[in-house]
Protein backbone atom coordinates (compact mmCIF):
# COMPACT_ATOMS: atom_id res chain seq x y z
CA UNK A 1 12.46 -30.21 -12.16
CA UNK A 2 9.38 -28.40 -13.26
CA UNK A 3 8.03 -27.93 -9.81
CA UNK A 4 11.23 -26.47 -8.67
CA UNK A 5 11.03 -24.12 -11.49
CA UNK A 6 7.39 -23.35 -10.90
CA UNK A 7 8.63 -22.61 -7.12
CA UNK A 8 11.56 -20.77 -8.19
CA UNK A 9 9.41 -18.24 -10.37
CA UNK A 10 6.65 -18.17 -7.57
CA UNK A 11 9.29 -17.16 -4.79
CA UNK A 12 10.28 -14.26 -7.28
CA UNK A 13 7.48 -13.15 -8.50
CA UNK A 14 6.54 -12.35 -4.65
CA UNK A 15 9.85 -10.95 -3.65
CA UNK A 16 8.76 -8.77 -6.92
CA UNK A 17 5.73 -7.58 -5.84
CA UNK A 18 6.45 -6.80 -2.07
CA UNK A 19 9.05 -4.62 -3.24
CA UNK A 20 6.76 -2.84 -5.80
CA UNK A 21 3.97 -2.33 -3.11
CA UNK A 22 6.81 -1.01 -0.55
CA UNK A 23 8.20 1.39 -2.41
CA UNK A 24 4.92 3.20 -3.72
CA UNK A 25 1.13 2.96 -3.50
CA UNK A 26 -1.34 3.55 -6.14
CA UNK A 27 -5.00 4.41 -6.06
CA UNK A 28 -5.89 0.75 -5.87
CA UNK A 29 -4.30 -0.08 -3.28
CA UNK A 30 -5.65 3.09 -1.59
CA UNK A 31 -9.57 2.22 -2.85
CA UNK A 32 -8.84 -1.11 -1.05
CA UNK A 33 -7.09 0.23 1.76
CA UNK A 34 -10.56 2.73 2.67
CA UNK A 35 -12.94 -0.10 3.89
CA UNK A 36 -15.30 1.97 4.86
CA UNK A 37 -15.36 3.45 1.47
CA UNK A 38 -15.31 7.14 2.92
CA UNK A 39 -13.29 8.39 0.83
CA UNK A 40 -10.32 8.43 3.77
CA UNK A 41 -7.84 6.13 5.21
CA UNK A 42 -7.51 6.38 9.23
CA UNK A 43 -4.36 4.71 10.44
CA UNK A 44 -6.12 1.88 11.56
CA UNK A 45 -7.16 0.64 8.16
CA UNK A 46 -3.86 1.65 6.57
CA UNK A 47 -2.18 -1.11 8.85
CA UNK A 48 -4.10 -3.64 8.06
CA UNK A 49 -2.54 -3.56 4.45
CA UNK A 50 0.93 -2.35 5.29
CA UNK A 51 3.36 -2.15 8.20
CA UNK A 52 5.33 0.79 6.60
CA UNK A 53 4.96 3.31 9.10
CA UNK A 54 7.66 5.50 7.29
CA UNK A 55 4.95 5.69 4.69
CA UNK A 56 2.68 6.77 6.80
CA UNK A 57 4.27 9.82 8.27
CA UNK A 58 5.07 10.93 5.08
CA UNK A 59 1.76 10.55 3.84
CA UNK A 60 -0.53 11.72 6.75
CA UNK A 61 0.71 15.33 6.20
CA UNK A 62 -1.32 17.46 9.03
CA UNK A 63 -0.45 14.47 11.33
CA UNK A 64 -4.13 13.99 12.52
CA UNK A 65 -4.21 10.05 11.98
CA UNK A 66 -6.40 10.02 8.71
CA UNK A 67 -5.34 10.58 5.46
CA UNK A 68 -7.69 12.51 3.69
CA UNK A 69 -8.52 13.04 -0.12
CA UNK A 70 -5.39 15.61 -0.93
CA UNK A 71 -3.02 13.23 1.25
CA UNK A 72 -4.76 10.25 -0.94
CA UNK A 73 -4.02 12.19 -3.89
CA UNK A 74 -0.29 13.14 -3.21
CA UNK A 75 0.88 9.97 -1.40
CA UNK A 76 -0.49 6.89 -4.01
CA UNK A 77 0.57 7.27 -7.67
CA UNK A 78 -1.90 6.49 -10.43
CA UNK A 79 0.76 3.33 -11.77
């Protein structure tokens, strides 16, 4: 019975968290999300951390393929 609990609360918890991360970023996720540590996200590193390309568009503002430090700024929260 405990293991099914544990799994219970495990499943939940990452239903939880997917949901949090989908519906905004913050500046973590965004530090983590620049591997390069340029202080930009190009498209390509964005989707290896996230397939939500609705994001995306809304984020990369000038529509050149790279968020930069203002579309950083506006698109992830500081939760």
């Amino acid at each position: 019975m405990k293991t099914l609990t544990k799994l219970t609360f495990i499943l939940i918890s990452g239903l939880t968290l997917s949901t949090a991360f989908a519906a905004g970023f913050n500046m973590s996720t965004a530090q983590t999300m620049d591997a390069n540590k340029d202080g930009a996200i190009t498209k390509e590193e964005y989707m290896k951390q996230s397939n939500d390309m609705e994001a995306w568009d809304k984020m990369d503002t000038n529509k050149d393929g790279v968020l930069d430090a203002n579309e950083i700024k506006a698109g992830f929260n500081n939760k």
